[in-house]
Protein backbone atom coordinates (compact mmCIF):
# COMPACT_ATOMS: atom_id res chain seq x y z
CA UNK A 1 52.92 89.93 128.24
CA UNK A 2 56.11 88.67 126.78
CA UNK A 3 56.88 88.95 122.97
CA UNK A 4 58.48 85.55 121.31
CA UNK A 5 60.11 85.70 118.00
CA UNK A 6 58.35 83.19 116.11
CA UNK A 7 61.13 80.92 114.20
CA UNK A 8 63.40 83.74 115.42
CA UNK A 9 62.63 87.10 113.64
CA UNK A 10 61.60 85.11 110.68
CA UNK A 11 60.01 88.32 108.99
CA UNK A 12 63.50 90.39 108.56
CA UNK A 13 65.77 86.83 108.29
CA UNK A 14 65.23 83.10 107.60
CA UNK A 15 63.53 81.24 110.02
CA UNK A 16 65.21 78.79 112.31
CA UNK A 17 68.85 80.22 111.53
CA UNK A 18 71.21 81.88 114.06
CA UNK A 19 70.58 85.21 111.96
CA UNK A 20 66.95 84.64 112.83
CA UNK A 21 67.82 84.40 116.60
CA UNK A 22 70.68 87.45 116.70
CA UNK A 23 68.32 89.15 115.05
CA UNK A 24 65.72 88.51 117.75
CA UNK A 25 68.48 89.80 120.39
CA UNK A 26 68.76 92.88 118.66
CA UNK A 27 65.17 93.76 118.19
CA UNK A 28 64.43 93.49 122.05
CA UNK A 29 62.63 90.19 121.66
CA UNK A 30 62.07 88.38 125.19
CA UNK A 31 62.60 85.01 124.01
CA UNK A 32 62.13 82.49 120.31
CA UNK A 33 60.33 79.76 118.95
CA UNK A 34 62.12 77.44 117.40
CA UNK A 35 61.53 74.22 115.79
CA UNK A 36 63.50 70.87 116.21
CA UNK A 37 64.04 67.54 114.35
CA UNK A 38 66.36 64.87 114.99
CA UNK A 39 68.38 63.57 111.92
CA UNK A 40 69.73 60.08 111.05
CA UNK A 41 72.70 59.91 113.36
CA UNK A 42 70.33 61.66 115.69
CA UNK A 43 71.77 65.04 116.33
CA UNK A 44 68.93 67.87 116.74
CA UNK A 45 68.65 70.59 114.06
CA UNK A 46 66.57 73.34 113.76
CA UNK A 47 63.76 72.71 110.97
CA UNK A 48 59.89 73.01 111.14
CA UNK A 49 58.69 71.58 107.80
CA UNK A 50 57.99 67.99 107.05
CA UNK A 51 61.58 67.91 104.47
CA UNK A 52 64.15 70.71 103.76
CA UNK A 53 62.77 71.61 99.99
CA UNK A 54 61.11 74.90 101.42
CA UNK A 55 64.45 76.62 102.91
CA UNK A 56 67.41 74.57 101.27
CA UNK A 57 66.08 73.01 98.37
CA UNK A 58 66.95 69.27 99.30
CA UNK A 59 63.24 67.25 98.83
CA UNK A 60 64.59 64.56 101.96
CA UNK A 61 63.21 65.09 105.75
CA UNK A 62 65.52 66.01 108.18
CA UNK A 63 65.26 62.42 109.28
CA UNK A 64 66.41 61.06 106.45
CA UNK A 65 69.73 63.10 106.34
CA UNK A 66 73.14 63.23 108.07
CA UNK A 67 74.13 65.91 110.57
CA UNK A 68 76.63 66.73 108.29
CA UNK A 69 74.65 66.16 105.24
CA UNK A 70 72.57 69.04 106.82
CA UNK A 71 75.26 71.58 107.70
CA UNK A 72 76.40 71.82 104.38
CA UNK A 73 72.77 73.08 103.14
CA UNK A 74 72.46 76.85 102.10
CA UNK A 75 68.69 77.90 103.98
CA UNK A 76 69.77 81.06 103.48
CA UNK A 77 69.30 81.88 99.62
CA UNK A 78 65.64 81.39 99.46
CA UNK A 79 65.09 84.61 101.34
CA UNK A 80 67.45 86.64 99.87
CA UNK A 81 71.01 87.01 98.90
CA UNK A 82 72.10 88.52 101.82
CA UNK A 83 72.21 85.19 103.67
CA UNK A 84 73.19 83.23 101.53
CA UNK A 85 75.14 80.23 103.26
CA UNK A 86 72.74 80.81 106.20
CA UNK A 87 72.94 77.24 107.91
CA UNK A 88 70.62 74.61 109.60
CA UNK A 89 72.03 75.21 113.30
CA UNK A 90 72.05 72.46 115.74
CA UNK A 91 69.98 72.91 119.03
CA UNK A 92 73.33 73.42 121.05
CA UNK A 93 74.40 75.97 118.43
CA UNK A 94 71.16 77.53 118.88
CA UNK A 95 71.69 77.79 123.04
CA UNK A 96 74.99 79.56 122.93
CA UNK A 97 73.75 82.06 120.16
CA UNK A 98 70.65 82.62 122.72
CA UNK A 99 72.40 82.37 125.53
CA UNK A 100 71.06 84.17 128.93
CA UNK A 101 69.44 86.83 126.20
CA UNK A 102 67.00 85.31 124.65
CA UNK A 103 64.79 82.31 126.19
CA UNK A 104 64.25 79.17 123.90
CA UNK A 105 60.46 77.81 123.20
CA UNK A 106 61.45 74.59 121.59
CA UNK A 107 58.77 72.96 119.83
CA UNK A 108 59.66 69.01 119.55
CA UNK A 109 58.30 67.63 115.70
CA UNK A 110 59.17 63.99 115.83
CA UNK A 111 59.13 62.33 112.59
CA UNK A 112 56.90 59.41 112.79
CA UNK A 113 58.59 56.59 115.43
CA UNK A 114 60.59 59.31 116.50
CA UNK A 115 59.94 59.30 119.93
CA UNK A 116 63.27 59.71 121.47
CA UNK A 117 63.49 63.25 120.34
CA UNK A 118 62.24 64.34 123.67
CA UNK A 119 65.22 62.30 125.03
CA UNK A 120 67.49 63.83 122.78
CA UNK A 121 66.44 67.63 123.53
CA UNK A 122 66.38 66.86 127.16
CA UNK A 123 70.03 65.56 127.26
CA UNK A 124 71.04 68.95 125.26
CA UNK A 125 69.41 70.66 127.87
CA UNK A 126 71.21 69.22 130.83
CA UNK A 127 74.44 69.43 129.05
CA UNK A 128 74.44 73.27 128.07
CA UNK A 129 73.15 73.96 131.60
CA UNK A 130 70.06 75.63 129.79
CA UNK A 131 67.29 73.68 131.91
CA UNK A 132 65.92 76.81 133.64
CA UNK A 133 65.63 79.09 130.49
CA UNK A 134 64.17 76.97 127.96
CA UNK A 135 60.41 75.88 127.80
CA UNK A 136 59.29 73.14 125.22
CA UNK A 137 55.77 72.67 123.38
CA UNK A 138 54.56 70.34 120.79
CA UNK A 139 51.46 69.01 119.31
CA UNK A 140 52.72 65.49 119.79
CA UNK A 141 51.04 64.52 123.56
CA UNK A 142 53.23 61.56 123.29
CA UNK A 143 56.73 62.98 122.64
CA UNK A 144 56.19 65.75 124.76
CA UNK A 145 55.08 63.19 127.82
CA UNK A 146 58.22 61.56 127.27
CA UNK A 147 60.35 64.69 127.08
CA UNK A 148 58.47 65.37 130.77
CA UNK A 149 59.46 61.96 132.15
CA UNK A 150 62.83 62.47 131.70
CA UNK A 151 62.97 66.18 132.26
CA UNK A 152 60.45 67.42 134.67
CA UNK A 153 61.90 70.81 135.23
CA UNK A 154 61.67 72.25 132.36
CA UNK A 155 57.65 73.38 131.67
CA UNK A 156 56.52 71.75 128.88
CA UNK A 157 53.09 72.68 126.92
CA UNK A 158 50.64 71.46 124.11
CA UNK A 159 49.85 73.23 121.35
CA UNK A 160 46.77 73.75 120.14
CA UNK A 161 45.10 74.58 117.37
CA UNK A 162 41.34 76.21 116.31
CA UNK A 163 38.27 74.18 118.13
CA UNK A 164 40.68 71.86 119.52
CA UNK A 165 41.89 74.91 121.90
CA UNK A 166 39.97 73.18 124.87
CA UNK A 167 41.96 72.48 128.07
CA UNK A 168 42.91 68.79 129.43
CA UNK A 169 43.41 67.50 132.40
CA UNK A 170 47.09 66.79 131.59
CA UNK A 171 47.97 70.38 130.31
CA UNK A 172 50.50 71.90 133.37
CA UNK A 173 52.54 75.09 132.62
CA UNK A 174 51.10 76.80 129.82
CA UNK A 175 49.15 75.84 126.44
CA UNK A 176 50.31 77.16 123.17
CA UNK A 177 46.77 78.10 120.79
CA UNK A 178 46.45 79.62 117.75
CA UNK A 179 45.55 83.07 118.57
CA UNK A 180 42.03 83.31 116.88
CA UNK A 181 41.03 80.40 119.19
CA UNK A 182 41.50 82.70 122.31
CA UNK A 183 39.08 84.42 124.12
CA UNK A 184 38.87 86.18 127.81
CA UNK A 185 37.21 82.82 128.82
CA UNK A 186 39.38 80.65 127.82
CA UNK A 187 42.53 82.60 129.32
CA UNK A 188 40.11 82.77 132.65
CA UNK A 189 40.04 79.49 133.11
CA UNK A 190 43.11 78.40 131.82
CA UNK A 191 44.38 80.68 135.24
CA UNK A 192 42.18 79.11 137.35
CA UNK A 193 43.63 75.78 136.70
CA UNK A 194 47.61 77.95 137.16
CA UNK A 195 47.80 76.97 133.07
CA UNK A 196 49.50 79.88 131.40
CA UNK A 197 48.21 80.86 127.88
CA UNK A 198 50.95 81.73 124.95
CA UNK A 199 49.43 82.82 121.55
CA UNK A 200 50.65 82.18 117.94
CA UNK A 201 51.26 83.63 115.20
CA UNK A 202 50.34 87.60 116.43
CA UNK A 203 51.70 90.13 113.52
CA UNK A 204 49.06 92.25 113.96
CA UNK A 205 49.69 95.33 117.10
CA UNK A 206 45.94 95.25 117.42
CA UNK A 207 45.43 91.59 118.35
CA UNK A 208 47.99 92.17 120.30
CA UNK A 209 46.95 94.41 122.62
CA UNK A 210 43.54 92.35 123.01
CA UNK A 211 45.31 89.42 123.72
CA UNK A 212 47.60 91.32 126.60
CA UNK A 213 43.32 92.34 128.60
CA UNK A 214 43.00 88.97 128.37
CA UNK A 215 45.64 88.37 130.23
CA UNK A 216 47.84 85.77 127.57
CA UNK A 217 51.25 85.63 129.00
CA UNK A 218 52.91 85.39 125.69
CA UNK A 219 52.32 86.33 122.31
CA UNK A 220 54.86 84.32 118.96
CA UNK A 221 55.23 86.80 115.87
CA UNK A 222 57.82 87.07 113.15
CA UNK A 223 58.65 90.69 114.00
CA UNK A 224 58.96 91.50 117.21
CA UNK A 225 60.46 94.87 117.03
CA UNK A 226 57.64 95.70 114.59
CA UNK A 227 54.92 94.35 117.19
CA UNK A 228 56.50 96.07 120.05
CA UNK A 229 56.38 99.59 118.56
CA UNK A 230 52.98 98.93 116.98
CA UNK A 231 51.43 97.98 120.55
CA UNK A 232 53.04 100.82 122.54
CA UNK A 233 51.50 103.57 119.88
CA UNK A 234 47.80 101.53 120.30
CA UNK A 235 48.28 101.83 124.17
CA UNK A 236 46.22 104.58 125.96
């Protein structure tokens, strides 16, 4: 079972940031979720919430904002003063600070009418020669179809969330679900249809371990190093 750094190792530095993902690197994580927006001049940044008050401060959506607007941001401060001046990275930034290390699960979050992000992440992609270690999820069926027409390579997988976590006939890859939705069954017959299972958001060693007899091929948590060390003492 693989371990993700959810956000990067969003427990130990602030989510979405290149610390986040070095940080990952260092604590033996086997890939990272991030998140991705596109902004007004449609460059792709790394931010999960719905605006940037959260980790900057700045009440406007990503969408609303300039690329370079955004770079000039501090989403450092809020969680602590050691990174402060931590910045929004871009998506490309984000590839060469992963680089073969680390493999990218890039969740698309389109703001409404937004549906050429998929387009936009897909181009990155193919430009940074990153296509075949990357994955992308997203609870949006629509921009995440679109991101598969135009890049069929790369697997791409819906995320799920409590009783939604059912399986659909369009689900290929893998499905993302919220791990107290996941049970031996549902891993069972998500393999019999070849549909890989990834859960989120795992902290707890425990769960963990659970999750790997079911047979769930990847586990997201903020502290990877932390989960690691905490599963191998629970093993046998």
């Amino acid at each position: 079972m693989q371990i993700f750094a959810h956000r990067g190792s969003s427990a130990r530095a602030p989510e979405n940031t290149l610390a986040a993902l070095r940080l990952a690197i260092a604590d033996g994580a086997d890939g990272a979720e991030i998140d991705v927006q596109v902004t007004r001049d449609n460059e792709v940044v790394l931010v999960h919430d719905a605006d940037l008050l959260r980790t900057t401060g700045d009440p406007r959506p990503a969408c609303g904002c300039s690329a370079e607007a955004i770079a000039a941001l501090d989403a450092g401060s809020w969680f602590g003063p050691a990174f402060k001046g931590e910045r929004i990275p871009t998506l490309t930034e984000a590839l060469e600070a992963a680089g073969d290390r680390l493999r990218l699960n890039i969740e698309l979050k389109p703001a409404p009418g937004r549906l050429d992000l998929g387009d936009r992440v897909a181009a990155i992609l193919k430009e940074a020669g990153a296509t075949g270690r990357c994955i992308v999820s997203s609870f949006d069926a629509a921009v995440l179809q679109r991101f598969r027409d135009v890049c069929p390579t790369v697997p791409a997988g819906r995320i799920l969330a409590g009783d939604s976590a059912g399986l659909d006939p369009t689900d290929a890859g893998f499905v993302s679900v919220e791990h107290t939705a996941i049970d031996a069954a549902l891993v069972k017959a998500a393999a019999a249809r070849g549909i890989g299972v990834h859960a989120w958001t795992v902290n707890d060693p425990r769960r963990a371990l659970v999750l790997a007899s079911f047979g769930v091929a990847c586990v997201m948590t903020d502290d990877p190093a932390a989960l690691r060390a905490g599963m191998a003492k629970g093993r046998p």
